[in-house]
Protein backbone atom coordinates (compact mmCIF):
# COMPACT_ATOMS: atom_id res chain seq x y z
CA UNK A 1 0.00 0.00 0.00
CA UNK A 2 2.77 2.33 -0.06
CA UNK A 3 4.08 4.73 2.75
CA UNK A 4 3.29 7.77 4.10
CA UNK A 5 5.23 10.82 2.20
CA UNK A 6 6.20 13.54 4.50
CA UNK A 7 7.76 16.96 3.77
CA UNK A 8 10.54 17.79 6.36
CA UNK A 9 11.65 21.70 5.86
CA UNK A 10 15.34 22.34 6.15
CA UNK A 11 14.04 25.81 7.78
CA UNK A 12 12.13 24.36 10.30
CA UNK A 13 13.52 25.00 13.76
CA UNK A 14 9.97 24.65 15.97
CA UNK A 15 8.62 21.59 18.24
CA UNK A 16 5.35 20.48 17.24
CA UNK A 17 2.54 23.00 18.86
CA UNK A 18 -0.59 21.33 20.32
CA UNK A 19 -3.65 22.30 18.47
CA UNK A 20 -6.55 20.51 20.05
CA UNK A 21 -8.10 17.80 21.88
CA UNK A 22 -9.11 14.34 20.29
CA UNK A 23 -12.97 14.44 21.88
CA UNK A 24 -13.39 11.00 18.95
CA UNK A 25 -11.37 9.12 21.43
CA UNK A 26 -11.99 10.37 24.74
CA UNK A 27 -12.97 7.76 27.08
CA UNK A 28 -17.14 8.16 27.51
CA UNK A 29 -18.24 10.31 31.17
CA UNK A 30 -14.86 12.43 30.55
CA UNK A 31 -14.39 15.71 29.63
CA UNK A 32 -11.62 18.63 28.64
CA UNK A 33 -11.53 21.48 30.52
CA UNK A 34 -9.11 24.33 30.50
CA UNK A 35 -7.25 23.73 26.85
CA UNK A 36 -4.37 25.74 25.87
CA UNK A 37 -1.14 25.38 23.66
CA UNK A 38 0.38 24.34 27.12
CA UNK A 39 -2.03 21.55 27.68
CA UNK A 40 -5.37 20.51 29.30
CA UNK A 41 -6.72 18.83 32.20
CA UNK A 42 -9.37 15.62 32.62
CA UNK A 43 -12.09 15.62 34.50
CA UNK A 44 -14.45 12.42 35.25
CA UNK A 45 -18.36 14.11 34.82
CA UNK A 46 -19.43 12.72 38.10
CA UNK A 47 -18.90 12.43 41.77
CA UNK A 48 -15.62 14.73 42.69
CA UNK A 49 -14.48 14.70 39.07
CA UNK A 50 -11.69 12.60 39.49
CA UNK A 51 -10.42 9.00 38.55
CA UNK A 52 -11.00 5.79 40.47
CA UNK A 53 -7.51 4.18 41.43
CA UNK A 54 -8.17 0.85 38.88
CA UNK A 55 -10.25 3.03 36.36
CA UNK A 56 -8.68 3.73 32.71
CA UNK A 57 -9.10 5.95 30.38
CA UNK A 58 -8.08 7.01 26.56
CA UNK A 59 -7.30 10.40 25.81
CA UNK A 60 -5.56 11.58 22.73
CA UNK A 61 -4.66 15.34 21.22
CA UNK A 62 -3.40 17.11 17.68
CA UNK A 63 -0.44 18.73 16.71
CA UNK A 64 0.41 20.66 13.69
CA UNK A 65 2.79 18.58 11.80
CA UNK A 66 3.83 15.29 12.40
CA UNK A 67 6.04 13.94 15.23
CA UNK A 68 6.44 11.48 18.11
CA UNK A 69 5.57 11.75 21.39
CA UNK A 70 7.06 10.72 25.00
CA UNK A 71 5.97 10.65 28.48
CA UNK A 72 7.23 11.25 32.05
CA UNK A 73 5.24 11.66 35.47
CA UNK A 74 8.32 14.21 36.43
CA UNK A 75 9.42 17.82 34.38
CA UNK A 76 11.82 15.81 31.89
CA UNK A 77 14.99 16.34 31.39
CA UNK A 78 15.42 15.57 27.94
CA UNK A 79 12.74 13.57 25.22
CA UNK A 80 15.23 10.58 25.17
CA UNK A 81 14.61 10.02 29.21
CA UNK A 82 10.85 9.70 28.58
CA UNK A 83 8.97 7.34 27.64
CA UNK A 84 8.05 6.71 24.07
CA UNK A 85 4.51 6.90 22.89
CA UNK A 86 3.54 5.33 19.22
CA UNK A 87 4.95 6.25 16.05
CA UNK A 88 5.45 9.33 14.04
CA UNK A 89 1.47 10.94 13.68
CA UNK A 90 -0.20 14.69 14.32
CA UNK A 91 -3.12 12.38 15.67
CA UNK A 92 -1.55 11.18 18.85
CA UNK A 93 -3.73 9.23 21.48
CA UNK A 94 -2.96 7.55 24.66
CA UNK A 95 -4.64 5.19 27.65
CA UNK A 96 -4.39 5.90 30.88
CA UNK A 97 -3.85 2.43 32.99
CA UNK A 98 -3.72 3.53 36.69
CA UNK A 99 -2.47 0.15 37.31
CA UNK A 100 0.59 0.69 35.52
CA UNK A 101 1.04 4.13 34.72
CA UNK A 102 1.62 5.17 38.81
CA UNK A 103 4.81 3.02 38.40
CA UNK A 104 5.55 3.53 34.66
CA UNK A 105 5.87 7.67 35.22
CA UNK A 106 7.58 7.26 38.27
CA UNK A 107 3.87 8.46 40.50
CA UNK A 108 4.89 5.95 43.03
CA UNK A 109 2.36 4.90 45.98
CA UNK A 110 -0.62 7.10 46.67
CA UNK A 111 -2.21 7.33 49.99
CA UNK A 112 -5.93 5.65 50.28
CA UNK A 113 -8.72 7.61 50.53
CA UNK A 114 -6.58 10.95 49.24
CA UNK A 115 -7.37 13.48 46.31
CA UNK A 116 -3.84 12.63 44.43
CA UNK A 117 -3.91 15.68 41.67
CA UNK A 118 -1.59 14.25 39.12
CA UNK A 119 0.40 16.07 36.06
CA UNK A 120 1.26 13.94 32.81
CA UNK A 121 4.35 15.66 30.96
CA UNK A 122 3.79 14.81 27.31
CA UNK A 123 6.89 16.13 24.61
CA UNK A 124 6.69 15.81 21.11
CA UNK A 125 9.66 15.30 18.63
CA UNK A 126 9.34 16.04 14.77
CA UNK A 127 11.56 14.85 11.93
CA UNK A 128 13.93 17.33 12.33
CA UNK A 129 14.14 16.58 16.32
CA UNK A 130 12.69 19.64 17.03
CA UNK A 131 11.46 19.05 20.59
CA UNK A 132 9.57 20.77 23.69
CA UNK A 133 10.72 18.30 26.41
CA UNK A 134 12.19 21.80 28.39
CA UNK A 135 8.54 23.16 27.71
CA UNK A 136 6.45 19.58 27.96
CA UNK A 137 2.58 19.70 26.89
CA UNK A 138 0.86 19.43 30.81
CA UNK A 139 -1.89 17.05 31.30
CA UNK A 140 -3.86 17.10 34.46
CA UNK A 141 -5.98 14.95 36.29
CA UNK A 142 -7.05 13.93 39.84
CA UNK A 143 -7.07 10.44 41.22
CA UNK A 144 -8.37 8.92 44.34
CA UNK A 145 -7.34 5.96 45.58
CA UNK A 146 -10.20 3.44 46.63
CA UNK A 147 -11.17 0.18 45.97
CA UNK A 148 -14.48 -0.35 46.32
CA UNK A 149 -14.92 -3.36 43.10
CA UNK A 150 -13.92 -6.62 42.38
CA UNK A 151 -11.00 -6.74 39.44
CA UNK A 152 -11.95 -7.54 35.87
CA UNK A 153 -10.56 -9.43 33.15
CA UNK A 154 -9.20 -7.19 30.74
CA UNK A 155 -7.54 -9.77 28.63
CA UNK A 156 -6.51 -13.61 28.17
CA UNK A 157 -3.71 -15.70 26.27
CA UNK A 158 -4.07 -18.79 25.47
CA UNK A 159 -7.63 -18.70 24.23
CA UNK A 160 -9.32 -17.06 20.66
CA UNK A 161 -12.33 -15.95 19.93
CA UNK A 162 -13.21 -19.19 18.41
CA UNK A 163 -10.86 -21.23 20.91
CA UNK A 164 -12.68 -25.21 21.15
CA UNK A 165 -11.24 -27.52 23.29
CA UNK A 166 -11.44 -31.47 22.71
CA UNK A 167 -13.63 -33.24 25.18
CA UNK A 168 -10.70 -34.88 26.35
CA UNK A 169 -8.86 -32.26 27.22
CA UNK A 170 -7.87 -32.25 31.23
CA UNK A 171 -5.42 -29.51 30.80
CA UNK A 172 -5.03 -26.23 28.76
CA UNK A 173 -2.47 -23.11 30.13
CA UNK A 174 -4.10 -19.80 29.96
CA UNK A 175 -2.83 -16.53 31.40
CA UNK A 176 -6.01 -13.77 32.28
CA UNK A 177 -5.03 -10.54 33.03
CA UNK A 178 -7.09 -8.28 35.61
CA UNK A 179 -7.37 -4.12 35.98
CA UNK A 180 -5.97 -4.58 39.51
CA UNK A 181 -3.16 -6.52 41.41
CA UNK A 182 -5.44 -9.48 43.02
């Protein structure tokens, strides 16, 4: 099918700018609130407005031009120290996996029963590695930690879709994932 043809100027010495919010994506009983070039904050559309500790959501933004995108839950210190995020795109999305991401982003333990307000430092890098990881895109959110529901499955391996056993089958491996460390 061919690739995707890009123009890279030789002139151009700017990071990718954020333009707007990806509402297609957005994770349904979330909102945006408070958009700027600088970033934008999440808000849950009930109760106090923030996340529960095992609850995820997706989230994505635009830029103006192509480019790749990193994340760190600290001010980074450069885009190579973050964490990389997808593949070259001005559409860039993300989920938001409280299970992993406290760890992942360096957010550490959070205190039960505590408003935890929370920044995600996003950079973007375009194909002339034009960056803004001294000037990282902010997005903020509030979580509280409390478990109040029984884990999930959010996925399995070992079994498809369309996965039959034999009747004689005793035995079969299968590893289930959950939202929450059980």
């Amino acid at each position: 099918d061919g690739g995707v043809c890009v123009s890279v100027s030789k002139d151009d010495t700017s990071a990718p700018k954020l333009t707007s919010v990806r509402e297609d994506i957005l994770t349904e009983g979330f909102s945006y609130q408070s958009f700027s070039q600088e970033g934008f904050e999440i808000v849950k559309n009930s109760g106090d407005g923030c996340l529960d500790q095992f609850e995820q959501i997706n989230f994505g933004f635009n830029l103006d031009e192509k480019a790749r995108c990193a994340i760190s839950g600290v001010p980074p210190e450069a885009f190579e120290a973050m964490a990389p995020l997808g593949v070259f795109s001005d559409e860039q999305s993300y989920v938001f996996t409280n299970v992993l991401s406290y760890q992942l982003w360096g957010l550490g333990n959070l205190e039960p029963e505590v408003k935890h307000d929370i920044t995600l430092f996003f950079a973007c890098q375009d194909f002339s590695k034009n960056d803004n990881a001294l000037n990282p895109y902010l997005v903020k959110l509030c979580v509280i930690r409390q478990d109040l529901t029984a884990p999930t499955i959010s996925s399995a391996v070992g079994l498809g879709s369309n996965t039959v056993l034999g009747f004689d089958v005793t035995e079969h491996d299968v590893t289930i994932f959950v939202n929450e460390p059980s």
